[in-house]
PDB file of N, CA and C in Angstrom:
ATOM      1  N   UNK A   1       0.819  -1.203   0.000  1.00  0.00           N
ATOM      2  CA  UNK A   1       0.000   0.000   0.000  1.00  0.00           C
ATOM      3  C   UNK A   1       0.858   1.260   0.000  1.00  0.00           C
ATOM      4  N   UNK A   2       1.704   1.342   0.796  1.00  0.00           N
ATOM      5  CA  UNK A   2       2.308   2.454   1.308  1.00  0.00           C
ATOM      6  C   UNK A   2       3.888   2.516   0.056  1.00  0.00           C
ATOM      7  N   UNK A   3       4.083   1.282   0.156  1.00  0.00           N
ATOM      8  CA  UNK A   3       5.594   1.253  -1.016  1.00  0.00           C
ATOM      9  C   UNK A   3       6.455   0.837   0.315  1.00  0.00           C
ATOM     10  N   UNK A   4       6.592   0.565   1.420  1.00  0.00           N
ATOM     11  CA  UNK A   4       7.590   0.016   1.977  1.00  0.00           C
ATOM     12  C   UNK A   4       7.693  -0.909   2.711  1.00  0.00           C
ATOM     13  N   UNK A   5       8.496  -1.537   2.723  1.00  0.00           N
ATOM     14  CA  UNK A   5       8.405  -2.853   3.207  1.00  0.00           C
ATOM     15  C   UNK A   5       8.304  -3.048   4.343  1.00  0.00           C
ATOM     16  N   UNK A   6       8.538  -2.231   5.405  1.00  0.00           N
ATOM     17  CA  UNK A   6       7.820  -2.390   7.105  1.00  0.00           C
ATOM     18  C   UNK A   6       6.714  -1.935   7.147  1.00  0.00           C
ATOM     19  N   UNK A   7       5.869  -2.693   7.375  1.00  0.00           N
ATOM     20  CA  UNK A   7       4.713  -2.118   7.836  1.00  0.00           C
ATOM     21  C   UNK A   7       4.444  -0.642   9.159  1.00  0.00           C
ATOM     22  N   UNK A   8       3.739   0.341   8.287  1.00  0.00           N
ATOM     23  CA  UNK A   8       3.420   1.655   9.282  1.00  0.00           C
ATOM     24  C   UNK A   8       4.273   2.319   8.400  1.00  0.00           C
ATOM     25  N   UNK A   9       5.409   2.283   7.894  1.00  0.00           N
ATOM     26  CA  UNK A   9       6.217   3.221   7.704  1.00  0.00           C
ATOM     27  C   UNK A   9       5.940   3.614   6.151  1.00  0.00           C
ATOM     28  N   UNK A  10       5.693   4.834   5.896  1.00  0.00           N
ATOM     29  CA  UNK A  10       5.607   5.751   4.646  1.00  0.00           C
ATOM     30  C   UNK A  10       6.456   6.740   4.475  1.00  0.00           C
ATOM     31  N   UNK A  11       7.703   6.668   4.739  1.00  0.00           N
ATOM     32  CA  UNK A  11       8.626   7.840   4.660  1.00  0.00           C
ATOM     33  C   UNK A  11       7.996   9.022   3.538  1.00  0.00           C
ATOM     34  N   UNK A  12       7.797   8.664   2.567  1.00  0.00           N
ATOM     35  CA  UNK A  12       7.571   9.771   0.979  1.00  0.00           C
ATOM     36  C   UNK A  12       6.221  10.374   1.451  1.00  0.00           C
ATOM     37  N   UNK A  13       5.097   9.739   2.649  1.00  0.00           N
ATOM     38  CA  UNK A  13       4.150  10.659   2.383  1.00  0.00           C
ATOM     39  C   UNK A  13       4.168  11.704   3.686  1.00  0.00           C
ATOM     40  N   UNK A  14       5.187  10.974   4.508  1.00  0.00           N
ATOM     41  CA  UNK A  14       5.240  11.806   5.458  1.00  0.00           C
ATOM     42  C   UNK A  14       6.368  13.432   5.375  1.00  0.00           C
ATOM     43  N   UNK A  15       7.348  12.740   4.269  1.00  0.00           N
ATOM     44  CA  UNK A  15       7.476  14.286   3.752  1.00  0.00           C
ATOM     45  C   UNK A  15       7.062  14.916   3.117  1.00  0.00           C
ATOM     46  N   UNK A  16       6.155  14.249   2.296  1.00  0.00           N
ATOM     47  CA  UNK A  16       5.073  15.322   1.468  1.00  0.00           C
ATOM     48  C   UNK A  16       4.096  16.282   2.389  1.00  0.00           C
ATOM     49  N   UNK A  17       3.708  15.692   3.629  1.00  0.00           N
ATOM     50  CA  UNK A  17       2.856  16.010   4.752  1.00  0.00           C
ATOM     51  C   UNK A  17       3.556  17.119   5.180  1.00  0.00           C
ATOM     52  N   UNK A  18       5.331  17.064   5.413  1.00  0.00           N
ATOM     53  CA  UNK A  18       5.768  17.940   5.781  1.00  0.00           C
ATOM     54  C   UNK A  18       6.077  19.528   5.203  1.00  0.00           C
ATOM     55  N   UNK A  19       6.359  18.920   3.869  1.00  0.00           N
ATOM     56  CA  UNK A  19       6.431  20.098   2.686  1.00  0.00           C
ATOM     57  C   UNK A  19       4.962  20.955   2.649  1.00  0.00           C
ATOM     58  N   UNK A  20       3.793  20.424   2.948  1.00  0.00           N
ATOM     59  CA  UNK A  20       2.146  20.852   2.941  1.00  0.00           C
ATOM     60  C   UNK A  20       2.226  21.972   3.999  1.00  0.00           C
ATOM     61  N   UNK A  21       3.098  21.879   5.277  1.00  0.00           N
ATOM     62  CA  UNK A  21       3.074  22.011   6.534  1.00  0.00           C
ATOM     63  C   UNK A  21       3.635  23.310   6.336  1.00  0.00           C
ATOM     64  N   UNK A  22       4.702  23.586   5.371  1.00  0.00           N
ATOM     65  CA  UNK A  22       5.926  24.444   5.605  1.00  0.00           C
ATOM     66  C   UNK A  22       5.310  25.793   4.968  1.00  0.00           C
ATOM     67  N   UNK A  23       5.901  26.878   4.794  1.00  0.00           N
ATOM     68  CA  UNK A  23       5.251  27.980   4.493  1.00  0.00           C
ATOM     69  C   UNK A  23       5.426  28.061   2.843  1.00  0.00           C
ATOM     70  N   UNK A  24       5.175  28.601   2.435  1.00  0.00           N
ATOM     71  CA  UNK A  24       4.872  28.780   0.734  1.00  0.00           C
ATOM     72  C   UNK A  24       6.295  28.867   0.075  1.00  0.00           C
ATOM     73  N   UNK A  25       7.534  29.805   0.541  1.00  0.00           N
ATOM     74  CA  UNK A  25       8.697  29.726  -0.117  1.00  0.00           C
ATOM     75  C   UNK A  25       9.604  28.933   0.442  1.00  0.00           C
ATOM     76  N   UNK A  26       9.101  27.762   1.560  1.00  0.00           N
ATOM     77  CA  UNK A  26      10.668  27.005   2.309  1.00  0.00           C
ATOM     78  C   UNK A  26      10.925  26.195   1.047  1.00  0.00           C
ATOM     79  N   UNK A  27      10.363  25.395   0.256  1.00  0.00           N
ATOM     80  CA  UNK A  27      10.807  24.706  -0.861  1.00  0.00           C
ATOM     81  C   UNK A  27      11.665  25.486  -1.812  1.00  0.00           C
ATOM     82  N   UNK A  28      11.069  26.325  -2.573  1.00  0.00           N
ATOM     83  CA  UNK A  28      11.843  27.210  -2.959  1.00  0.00           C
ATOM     84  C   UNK A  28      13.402  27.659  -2.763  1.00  0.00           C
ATOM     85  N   UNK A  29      12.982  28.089  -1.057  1.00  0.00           N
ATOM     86  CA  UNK A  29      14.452  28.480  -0.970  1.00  0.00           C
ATOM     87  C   UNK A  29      15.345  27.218  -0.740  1.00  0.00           C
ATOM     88  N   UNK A  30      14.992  26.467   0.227  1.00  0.00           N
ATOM     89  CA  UNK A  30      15.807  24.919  -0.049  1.00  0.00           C
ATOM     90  C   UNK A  30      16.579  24.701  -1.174  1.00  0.00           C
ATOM     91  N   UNK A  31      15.371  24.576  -2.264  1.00  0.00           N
ATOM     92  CA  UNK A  31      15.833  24.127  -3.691  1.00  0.00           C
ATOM     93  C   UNK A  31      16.996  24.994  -4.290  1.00  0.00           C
ATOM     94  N   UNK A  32      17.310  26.768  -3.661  1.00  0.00           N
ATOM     95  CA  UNK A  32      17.608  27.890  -4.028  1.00  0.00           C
ATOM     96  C   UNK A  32      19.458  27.478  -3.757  1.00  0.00           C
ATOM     97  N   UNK A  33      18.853  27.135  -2.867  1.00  0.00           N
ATOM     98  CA  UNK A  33      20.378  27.014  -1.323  1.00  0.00           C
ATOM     99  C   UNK A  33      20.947  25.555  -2.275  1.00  0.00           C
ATOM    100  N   UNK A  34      20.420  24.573  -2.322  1.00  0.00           N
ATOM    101  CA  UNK A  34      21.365  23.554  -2.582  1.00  0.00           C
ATOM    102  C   UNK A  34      21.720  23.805  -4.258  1.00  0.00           C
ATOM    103  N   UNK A  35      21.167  24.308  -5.271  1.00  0.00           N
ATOM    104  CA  UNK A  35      21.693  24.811  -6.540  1.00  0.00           C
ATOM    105  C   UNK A  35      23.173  25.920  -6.225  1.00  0.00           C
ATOM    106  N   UNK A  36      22.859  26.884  -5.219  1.00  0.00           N
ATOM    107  CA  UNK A  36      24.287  27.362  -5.015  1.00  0.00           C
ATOM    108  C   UNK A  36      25.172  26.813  -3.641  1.00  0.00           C
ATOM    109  N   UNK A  37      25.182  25.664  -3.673  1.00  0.00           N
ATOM    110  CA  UNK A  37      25.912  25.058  -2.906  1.00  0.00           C
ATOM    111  C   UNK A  37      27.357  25.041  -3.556  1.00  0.00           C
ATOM    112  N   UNK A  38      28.365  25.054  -2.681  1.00  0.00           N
ATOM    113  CA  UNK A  38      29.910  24.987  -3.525  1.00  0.00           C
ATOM    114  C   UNK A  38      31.150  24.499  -2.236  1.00  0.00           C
ATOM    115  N   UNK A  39      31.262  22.874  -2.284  1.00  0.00           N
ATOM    116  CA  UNK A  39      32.254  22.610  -1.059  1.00  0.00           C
ATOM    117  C   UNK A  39      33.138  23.608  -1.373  1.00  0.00           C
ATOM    118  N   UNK A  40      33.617  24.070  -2.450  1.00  0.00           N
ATOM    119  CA  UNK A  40      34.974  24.395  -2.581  1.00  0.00           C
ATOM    120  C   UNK A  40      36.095  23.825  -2.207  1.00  0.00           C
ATOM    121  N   UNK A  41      36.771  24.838  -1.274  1.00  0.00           N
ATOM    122  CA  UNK A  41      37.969  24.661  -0.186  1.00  0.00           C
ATOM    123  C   UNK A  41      38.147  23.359   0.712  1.00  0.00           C
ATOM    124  N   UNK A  42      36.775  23.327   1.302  1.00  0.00           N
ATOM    125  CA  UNK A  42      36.721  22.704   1.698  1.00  0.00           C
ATOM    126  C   UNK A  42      36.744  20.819   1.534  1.00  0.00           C
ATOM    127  N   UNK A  43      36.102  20.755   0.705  1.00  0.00           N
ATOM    128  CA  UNK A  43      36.612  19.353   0.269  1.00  0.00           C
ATOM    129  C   UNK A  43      37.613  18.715  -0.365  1.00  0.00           C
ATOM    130  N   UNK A  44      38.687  19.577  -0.785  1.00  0.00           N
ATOM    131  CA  UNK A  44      39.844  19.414  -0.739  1.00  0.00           C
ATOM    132  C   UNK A  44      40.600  18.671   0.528  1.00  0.00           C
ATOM    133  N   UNK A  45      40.077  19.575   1.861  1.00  0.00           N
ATOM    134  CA  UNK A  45      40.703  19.086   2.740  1.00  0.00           C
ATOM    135  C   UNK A  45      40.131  17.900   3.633  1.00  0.00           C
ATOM    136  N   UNK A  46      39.467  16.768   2.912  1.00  0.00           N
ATOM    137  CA  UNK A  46      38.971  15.469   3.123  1.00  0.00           C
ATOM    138  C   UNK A  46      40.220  15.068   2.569  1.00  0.00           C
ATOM    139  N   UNK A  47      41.031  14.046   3.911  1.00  0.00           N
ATOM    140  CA  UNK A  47      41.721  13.027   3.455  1.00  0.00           C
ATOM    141  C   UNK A  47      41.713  11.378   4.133  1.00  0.00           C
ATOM    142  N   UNK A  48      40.292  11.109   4.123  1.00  0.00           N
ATOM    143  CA  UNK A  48      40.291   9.860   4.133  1.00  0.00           C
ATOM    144  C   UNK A  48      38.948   9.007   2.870  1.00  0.00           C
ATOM    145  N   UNK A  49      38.961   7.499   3.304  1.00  0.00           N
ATOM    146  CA  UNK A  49      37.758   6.890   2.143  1.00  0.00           C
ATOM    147  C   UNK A  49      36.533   7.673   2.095  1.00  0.00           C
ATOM    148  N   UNK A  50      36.173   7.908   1.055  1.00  0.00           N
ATOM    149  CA  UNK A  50      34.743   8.969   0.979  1.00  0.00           C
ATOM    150  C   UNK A  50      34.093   8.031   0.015  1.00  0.00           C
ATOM    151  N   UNK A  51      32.645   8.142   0.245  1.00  0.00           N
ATOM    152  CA  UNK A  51      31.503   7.449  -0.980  1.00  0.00           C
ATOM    153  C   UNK A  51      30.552   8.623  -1.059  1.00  0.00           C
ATOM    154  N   UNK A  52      30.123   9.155  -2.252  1.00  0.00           N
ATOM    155  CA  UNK A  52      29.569  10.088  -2.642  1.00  0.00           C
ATOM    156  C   UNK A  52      28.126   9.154  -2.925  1.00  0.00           C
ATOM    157  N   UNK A  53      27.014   9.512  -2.458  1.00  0.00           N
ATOM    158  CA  UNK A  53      25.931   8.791  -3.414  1.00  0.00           C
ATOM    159  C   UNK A  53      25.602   9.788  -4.134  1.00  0.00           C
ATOM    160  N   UNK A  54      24.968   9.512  -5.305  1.00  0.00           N
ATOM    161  CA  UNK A  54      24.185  10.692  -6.266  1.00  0.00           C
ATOM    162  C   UNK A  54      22.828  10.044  -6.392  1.00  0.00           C
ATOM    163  N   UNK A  55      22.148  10.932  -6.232  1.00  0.00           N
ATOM    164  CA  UNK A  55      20.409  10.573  -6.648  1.00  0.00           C
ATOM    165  C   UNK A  55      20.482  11.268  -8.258  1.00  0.00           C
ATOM    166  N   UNK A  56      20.379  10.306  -9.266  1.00  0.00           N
ATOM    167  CA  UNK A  56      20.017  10.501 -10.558  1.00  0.00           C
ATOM    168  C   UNK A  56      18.855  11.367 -10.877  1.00  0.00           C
ATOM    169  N   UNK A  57      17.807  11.339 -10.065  1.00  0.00           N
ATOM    170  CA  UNK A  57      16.588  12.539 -10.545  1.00  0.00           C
ATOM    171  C   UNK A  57      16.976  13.082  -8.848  1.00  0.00           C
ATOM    172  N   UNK A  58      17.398  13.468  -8.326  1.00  0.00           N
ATOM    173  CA  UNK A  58      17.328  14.291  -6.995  1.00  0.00           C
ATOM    174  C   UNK A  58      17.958  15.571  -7.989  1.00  0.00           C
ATOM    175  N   UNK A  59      16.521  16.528  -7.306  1.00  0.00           N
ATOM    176  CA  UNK A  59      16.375  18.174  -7.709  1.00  0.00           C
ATOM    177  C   UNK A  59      16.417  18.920  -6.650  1.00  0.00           C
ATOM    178  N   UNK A  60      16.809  18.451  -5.280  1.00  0.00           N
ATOM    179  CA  UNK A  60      17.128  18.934  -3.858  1.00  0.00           C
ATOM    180  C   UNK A  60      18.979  19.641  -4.258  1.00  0.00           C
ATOM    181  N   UNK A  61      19.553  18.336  -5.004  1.00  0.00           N
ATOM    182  CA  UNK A  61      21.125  18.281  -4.907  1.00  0.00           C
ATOM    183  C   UNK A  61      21.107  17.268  -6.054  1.00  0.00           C
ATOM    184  N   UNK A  62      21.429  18.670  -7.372  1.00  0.00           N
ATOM    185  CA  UNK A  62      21.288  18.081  -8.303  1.00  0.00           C
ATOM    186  C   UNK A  62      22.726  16.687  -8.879  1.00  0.00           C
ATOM    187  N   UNK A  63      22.533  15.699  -9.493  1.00  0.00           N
ATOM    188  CA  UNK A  63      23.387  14.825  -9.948  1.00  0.00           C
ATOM    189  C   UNK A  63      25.081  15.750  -9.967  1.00  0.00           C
ATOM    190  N   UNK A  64      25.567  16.944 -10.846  1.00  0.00           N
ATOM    191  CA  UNK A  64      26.357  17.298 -11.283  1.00  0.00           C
ATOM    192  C   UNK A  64      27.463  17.463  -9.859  1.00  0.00           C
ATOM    193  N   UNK A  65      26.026  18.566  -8.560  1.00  0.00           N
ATOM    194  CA  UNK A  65      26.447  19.105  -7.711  1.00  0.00           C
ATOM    195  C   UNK A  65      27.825  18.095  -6.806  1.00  0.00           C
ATOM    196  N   UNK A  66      26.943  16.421  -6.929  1.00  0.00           N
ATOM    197  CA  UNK A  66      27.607  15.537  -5.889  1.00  0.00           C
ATOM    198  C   UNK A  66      28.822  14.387  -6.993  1.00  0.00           C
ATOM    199  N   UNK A  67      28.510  14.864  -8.159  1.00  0.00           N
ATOM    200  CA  UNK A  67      29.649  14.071  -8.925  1.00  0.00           C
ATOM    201  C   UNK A  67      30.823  15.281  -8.782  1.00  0.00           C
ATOM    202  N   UNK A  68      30.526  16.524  -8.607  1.00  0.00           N
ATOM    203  CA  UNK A  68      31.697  17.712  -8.719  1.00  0.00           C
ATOM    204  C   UNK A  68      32.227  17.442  -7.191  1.00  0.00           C
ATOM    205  N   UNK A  69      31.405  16.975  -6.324  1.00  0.00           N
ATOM    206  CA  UNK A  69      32.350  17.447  -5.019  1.00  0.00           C
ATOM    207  C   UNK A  69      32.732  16.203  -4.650  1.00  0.00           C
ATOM    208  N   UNK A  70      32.548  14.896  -5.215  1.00  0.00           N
ATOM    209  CA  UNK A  70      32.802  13.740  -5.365  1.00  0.00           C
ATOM    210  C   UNK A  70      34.295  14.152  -6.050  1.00  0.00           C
ATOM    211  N   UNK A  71      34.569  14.521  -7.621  1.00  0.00           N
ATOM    212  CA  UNK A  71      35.675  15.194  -7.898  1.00  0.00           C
ATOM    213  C   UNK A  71      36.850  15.736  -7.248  1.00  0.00           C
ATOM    214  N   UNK A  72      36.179  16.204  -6.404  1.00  0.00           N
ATOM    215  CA  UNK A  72      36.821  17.484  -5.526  1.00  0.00           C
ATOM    216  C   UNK A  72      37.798  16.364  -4.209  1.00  0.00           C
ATOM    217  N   UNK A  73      37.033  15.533  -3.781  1.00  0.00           N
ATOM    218  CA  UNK A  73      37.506  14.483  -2.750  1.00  0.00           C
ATOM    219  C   UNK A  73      38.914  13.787  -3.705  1.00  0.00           C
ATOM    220  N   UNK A  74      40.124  13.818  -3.025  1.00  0.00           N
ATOM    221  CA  UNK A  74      40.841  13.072  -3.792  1.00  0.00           C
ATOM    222  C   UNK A  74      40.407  11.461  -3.242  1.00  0.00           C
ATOM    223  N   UNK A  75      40.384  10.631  -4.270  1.00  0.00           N
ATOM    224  CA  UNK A  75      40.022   9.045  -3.989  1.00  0.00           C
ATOM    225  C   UNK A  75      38.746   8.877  -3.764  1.00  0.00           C
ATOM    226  N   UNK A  76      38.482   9.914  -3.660  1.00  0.00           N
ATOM    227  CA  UNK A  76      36.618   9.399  -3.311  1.00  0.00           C
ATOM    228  C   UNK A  76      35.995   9.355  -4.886  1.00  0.00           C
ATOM    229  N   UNK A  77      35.219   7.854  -4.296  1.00  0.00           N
ATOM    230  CA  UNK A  77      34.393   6.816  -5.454  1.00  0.00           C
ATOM    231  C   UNK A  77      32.917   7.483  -5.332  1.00  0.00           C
ATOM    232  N   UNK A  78      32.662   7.612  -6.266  1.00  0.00           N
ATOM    233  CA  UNK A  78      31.027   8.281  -6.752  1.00  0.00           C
ATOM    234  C   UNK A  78      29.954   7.424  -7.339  1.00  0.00           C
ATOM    235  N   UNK A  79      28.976   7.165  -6.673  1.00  0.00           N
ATOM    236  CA  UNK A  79      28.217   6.553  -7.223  1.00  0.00           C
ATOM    237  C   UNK A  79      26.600   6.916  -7.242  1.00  0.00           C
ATOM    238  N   UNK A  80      26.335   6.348  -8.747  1.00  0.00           N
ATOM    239  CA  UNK A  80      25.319   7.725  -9.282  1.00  0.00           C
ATOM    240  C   UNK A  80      23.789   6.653  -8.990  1.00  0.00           C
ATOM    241  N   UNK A  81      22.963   6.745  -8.310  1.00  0.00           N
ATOM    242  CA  UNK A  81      21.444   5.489  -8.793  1.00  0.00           C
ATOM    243  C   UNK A  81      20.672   6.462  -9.015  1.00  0.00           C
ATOM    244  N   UNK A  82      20.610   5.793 -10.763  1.00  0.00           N
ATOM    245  CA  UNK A  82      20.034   6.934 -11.278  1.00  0.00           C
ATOM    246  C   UNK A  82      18.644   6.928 -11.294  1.00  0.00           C
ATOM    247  N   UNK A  83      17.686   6.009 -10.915  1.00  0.00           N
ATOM    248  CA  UNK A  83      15.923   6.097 -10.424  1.00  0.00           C
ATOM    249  C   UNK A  83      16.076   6.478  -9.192  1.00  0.00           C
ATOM    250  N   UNK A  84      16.606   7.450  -8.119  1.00  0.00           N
ATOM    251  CA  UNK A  84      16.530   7.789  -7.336  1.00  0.00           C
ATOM    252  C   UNK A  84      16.540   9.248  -7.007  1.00  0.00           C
ATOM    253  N   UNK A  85      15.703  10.002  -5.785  1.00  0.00           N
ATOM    254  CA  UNK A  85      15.651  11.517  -5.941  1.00  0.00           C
ATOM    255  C   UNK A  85      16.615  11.488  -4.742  1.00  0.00           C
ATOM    256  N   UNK A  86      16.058  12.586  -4.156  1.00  0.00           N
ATOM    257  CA  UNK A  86      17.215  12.901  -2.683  1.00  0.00           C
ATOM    258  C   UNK A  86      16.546  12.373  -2.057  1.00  0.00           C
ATOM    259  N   UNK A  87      15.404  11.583  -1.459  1.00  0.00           N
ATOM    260  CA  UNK A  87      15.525  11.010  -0.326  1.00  0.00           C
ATOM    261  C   UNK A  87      15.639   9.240  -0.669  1.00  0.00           C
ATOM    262  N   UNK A  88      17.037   9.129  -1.084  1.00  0.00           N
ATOM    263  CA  UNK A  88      17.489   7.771  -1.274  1.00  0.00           C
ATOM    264  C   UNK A  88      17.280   6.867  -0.445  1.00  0.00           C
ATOM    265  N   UNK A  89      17.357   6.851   0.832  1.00  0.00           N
ATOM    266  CA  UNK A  89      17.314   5.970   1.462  1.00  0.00           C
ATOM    267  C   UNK A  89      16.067   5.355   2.041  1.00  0.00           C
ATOM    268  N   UNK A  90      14.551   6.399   1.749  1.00  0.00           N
ATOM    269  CA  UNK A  90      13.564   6.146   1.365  1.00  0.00           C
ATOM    270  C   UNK A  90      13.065   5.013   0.379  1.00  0.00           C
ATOM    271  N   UNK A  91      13.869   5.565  -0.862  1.00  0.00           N
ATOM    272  CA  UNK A  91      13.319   5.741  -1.968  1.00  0.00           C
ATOM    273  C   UNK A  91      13.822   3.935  -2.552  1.00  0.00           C
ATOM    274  N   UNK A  92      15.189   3.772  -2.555  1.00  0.00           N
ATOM    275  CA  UNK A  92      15.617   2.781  -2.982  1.00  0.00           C
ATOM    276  C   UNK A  92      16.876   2.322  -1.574  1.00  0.00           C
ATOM    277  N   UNK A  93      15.964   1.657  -0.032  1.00  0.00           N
ATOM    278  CA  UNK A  93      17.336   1.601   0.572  1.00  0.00           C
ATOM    279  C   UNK A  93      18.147   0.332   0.456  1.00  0.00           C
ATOM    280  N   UNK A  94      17.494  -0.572  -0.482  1.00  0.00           N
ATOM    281  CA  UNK A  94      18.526  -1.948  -0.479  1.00  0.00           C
ATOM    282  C   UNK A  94      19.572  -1.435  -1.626  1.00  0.00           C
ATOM    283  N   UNK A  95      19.576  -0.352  -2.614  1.00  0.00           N
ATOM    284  CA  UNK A  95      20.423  -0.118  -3.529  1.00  0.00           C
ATOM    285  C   UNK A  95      21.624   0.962  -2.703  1.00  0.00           C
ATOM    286  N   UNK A  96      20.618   1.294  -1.789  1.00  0.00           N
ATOM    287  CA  UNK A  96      22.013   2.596  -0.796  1.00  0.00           C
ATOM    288  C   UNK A  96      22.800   1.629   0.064  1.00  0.00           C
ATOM    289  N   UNK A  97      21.571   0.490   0.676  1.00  0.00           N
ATOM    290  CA  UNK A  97      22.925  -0.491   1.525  1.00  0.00           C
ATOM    291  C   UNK A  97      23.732  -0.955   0.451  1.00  0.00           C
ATOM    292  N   UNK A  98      23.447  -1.213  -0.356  1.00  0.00           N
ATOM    293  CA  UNK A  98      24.412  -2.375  -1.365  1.00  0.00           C
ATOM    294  C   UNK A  98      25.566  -1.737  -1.693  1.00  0.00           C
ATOM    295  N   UNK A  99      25.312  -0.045  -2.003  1.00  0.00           N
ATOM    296  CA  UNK A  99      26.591   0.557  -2.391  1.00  0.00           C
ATOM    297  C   UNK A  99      27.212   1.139  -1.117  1.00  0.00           C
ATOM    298  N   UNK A 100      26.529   1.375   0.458  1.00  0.00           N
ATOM    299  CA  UNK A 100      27.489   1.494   1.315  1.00  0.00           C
ATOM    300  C   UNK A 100      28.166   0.331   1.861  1.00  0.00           C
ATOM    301  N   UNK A 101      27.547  -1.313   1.492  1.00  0.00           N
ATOM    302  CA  UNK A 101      28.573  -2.567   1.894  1.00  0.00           C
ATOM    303  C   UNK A 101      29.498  -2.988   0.608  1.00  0.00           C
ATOM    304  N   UNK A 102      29.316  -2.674  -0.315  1.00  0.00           N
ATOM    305  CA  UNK A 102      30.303  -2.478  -1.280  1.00  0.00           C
ATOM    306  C   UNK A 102      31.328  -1.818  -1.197  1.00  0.00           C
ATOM    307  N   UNK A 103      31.439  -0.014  -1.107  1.00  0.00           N
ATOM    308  CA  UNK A 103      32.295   0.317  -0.269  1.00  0.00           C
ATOM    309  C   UNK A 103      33.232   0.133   0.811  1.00  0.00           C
ATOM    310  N   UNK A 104      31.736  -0.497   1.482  1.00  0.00           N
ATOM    311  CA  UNK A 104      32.948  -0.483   3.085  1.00  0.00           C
ATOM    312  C   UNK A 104      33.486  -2.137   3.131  1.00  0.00           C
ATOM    313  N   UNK A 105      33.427  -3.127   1.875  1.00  0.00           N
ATOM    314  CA  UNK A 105      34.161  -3.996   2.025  1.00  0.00           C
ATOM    315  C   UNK A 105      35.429  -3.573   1.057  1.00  0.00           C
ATOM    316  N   UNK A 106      35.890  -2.484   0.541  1.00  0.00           N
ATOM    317  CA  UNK A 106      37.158  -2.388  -0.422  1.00  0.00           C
ATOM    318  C   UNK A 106      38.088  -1.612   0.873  1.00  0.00           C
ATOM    319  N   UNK A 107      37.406  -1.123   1.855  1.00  0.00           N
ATOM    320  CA  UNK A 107      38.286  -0.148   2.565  1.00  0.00           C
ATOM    321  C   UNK A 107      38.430  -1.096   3.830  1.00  0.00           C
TER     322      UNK A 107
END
């Protein structure tokens, strides 16, 4: 009914419930804020194993944003699922475990 496999739990409608809740421009600006997002400097100075996930349709934090700062990480592995928005772990979480035990068996 709901799309998830524990029963009670609807993560997607309970943030839709929440977005209903919020005032008329918090989406907006959200959406505003993570388009000019820029680690810069800062992710340079990551020096250990990093896993980047990318949500392929996530319009929160678009694909480019987390393959560039994925870039930006020296050694850090990027990985893109591309039927997924930003709330991945909602959305598809046996494909987010699979690529965080994938990961964390190379390191």
């Amino acid at each position: 009914m709901g799309g998830n496999p524990a029963p009670g739990l609807w993560l997607m409608e309970g943030a839709r419930r929440l977005l209903e809740g919020a005032g008329r421009q918090v989406l907006a600006t959200d959406l505003a804020a993570c388009a000019a997002f820029d680690a810069g400097d800062v992710a340079g100075r990551v020096h250990c194993p990093t896993l980047v996930l990318v949500g392929g349709e996530d319009r929160m934090t678009p694909p480019r944003a987390g393959e560039a700062l994925a870039a930006a990480i020296a050694g850090a592995r990027c990985v893109r699922l591309d039927d997924v928005g930003h709330m991945m772990m909602t959305e598809r979480p046996d494909r987010v475990i699979d690529a965080l035990a994938s990961f964390l068996a190379t390191q």
